[in-house]
N, C-alpha and C. Protein backbone atom coordinates (compact mmCIF):
# COMPACT_ATOMS: atom_id res chain seq x y z
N UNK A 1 108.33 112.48 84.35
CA UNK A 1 108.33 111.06 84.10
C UNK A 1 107.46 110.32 85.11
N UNK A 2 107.52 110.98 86.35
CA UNK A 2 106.26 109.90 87.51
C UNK A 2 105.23 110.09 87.10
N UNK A 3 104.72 111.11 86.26
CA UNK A 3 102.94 112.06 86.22
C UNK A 3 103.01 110.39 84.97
N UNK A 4 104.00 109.85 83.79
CA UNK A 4 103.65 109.44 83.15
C UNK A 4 103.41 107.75 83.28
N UNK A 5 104.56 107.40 84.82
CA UNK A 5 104.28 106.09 85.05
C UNK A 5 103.38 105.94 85.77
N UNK A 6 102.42 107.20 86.69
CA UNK A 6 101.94 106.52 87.21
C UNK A 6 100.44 106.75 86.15
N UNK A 7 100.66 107.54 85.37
CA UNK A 7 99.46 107.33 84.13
C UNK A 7 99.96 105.83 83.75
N UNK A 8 100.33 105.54 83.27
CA UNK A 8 100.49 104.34 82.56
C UNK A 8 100.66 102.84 83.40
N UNK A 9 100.15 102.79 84.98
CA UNK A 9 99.95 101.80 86.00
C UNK A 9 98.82 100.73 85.48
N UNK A 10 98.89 100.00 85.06
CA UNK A 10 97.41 99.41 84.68
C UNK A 10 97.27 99.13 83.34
N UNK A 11 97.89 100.34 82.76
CA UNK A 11 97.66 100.14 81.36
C UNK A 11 97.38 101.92 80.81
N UNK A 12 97.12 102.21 79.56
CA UNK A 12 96.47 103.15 79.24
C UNK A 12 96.98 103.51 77.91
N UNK A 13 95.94 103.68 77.41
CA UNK A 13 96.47 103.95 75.13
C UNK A 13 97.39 105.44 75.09
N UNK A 14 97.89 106.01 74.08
CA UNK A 14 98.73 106.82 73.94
C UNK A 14 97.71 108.05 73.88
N UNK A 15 96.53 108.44 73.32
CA UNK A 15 95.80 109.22 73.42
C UNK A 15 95.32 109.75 74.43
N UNK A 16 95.32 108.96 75.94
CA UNK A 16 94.63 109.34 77.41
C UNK A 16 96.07 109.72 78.03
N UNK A 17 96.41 108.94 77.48
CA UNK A 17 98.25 109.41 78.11
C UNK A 17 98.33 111.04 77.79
N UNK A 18 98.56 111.00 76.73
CA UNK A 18 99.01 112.78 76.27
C UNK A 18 98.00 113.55 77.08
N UNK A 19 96.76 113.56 77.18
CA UNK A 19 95.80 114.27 77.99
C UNK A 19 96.25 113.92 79.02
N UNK A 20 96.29 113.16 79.66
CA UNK A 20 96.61 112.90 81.40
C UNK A 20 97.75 113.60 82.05
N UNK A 21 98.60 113.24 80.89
CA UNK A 21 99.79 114.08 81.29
C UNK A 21 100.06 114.95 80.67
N UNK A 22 99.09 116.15 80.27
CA UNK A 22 99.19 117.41 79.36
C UNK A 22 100.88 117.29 78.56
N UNK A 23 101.04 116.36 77.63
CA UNK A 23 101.70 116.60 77.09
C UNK A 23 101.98 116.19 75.20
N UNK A 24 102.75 116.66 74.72
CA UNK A 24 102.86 117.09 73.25
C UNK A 24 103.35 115.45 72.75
N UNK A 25 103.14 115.50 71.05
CA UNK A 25 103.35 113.99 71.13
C UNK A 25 105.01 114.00 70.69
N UNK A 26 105.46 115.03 70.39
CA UNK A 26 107.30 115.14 70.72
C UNK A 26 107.39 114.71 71.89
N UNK A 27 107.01 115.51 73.03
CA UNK A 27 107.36 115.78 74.43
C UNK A 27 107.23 114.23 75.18
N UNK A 28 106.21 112.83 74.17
CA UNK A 28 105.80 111.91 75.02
C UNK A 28 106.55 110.82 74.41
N UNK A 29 107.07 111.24 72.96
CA UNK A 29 107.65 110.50 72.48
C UNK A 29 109.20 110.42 72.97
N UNK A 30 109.53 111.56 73.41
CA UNK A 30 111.05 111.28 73.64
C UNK A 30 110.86 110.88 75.08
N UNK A 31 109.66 111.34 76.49
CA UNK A 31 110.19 110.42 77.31
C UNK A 31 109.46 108.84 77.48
N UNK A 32 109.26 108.48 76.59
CA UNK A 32 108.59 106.95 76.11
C UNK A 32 110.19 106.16 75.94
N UNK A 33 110.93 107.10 74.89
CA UNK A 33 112.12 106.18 74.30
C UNK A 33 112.96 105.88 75.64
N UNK A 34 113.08 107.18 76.59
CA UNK A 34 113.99 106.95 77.55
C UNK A 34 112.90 105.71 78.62
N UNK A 35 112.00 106.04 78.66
CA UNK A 35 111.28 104.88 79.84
C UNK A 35 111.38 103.25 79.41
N UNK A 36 111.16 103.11 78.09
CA UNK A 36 110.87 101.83 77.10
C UNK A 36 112.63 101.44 77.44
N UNK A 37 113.17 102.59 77.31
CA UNK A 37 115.11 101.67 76.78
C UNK A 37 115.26 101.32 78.72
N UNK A 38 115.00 101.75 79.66
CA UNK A 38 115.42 101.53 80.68
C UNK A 38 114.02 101.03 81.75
N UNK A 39 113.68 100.40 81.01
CA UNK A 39 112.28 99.40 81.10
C UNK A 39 111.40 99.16 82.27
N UNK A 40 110.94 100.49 82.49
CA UNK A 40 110.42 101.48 83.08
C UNK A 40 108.61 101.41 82.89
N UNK A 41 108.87 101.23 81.40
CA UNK A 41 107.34 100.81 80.66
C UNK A 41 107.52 100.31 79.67
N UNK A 42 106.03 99.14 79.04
CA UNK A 42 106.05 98.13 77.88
C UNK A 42 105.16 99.11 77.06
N UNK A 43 105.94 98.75 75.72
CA UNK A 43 104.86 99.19 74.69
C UNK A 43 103.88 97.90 74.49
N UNK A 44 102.41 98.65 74.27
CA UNK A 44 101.72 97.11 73.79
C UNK A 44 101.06 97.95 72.58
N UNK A 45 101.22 96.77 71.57
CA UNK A 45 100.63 97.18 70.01
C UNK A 45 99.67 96.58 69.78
N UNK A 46 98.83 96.58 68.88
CA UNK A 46 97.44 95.90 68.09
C UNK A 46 98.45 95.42 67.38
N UNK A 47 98.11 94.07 66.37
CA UNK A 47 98.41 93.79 65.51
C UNK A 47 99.11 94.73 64.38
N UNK A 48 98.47 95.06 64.09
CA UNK A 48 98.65 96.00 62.34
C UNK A 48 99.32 97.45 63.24
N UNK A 49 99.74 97.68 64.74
CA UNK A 49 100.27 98.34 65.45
C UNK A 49 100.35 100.14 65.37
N UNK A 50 98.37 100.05 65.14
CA UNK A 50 97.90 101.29 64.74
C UNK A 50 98.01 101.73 65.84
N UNK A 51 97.22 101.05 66.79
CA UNK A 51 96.97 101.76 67.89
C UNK A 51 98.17 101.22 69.40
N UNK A 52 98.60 102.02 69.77
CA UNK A 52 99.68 102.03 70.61
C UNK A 52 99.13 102.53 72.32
N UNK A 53 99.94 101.34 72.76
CA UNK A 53 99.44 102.01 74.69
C UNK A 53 100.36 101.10 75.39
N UNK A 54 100.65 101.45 76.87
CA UNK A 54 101.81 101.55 77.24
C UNK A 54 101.50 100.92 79.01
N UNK A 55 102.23 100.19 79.50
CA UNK A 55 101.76 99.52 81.01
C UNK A 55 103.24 100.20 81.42
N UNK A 56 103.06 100.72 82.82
CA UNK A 56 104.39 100.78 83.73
C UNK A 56 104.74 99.47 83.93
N UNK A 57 106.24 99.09 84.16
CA UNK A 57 106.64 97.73 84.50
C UNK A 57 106.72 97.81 86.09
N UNK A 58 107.10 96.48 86.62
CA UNK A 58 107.45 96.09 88.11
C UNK A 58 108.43 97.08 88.54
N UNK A 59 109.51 96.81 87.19
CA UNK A 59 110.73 98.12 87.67
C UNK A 59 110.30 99.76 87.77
N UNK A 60 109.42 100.36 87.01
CA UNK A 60 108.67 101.48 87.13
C UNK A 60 107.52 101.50 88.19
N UNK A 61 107.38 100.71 88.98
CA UNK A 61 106.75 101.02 90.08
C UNK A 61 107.77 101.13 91.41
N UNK A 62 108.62 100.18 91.37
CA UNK A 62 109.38 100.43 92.14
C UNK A 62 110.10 101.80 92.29
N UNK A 63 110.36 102.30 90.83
CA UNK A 63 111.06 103.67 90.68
C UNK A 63 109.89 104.64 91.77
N UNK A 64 108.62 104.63 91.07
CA UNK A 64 107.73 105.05 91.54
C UNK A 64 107.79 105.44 93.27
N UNK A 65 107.89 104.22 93.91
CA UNK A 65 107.87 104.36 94.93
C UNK A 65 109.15 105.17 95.81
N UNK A 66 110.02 104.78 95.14
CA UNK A 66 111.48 105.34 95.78
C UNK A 66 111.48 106.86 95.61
N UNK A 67 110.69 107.11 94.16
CA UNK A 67 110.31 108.55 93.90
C UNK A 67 109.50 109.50 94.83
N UNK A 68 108.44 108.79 94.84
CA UNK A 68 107.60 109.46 96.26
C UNK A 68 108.23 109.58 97.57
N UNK A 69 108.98 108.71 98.11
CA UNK A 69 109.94 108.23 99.32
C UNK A 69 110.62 110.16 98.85
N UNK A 70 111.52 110.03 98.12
CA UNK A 70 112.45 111.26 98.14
C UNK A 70 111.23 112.47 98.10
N UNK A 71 110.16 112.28 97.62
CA UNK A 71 109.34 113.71 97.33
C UNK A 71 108.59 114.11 98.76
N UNK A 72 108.42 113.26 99.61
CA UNK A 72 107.57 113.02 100.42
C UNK A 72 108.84 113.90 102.00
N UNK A 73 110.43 113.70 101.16
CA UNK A 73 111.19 114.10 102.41
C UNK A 73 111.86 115.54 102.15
N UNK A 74 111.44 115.68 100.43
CA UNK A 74 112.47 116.99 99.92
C UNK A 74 111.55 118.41 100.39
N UNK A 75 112.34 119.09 100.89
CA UNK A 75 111.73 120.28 101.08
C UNK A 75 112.07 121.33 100.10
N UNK A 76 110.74 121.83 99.40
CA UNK A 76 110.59 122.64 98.18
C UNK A 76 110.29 124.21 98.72
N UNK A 77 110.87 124.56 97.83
CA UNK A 77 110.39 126.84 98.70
C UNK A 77 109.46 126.85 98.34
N UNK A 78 107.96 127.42 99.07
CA UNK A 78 107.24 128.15 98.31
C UNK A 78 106.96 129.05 97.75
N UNK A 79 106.00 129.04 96.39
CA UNK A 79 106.43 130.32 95.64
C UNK A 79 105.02 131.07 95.66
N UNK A 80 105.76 132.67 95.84
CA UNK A 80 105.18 133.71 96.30
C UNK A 80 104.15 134.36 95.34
């Protein structure tokens, strides 16, 4: 979910998204629903709402940051 807010900082359409964040459009759709319901990120539509793309919110940066804070202190094993 961070690889996708911090793709989506600024802005970015659903097509650069899935590439950016090597992922499937199941795999982006279900964590879209969880980011969108706990408002994390805005959907933004075209009109006729063909084309779809997505901004992190204030609250998803903040997550962001608190995220890095814990990643920056967790110590991970390395693998062999």
């Amino acid at each position: 979910m961070a690889i996708i807010l911090e793709a989506a900082n600024g802005g970015i359409t659903k097509t650069r998204l899935l590439t950016k964040a090597n992922l499937t459009s199941g795999q982006l759709k279900q964590y879209m629903s969880i980011l969108v319901e706990k408002n994390l990120v805005i959907e933004l539509a075209d009109e006729d709402k063909r084309h779809m793309a997505y901004r992190t919110t204030e609250k998803g940066m903040k997550y962001l940051a608190i995220y890095s804070s814990l990643k920056s202190i967790a110590v991970f094993p390395q693998e062999s």
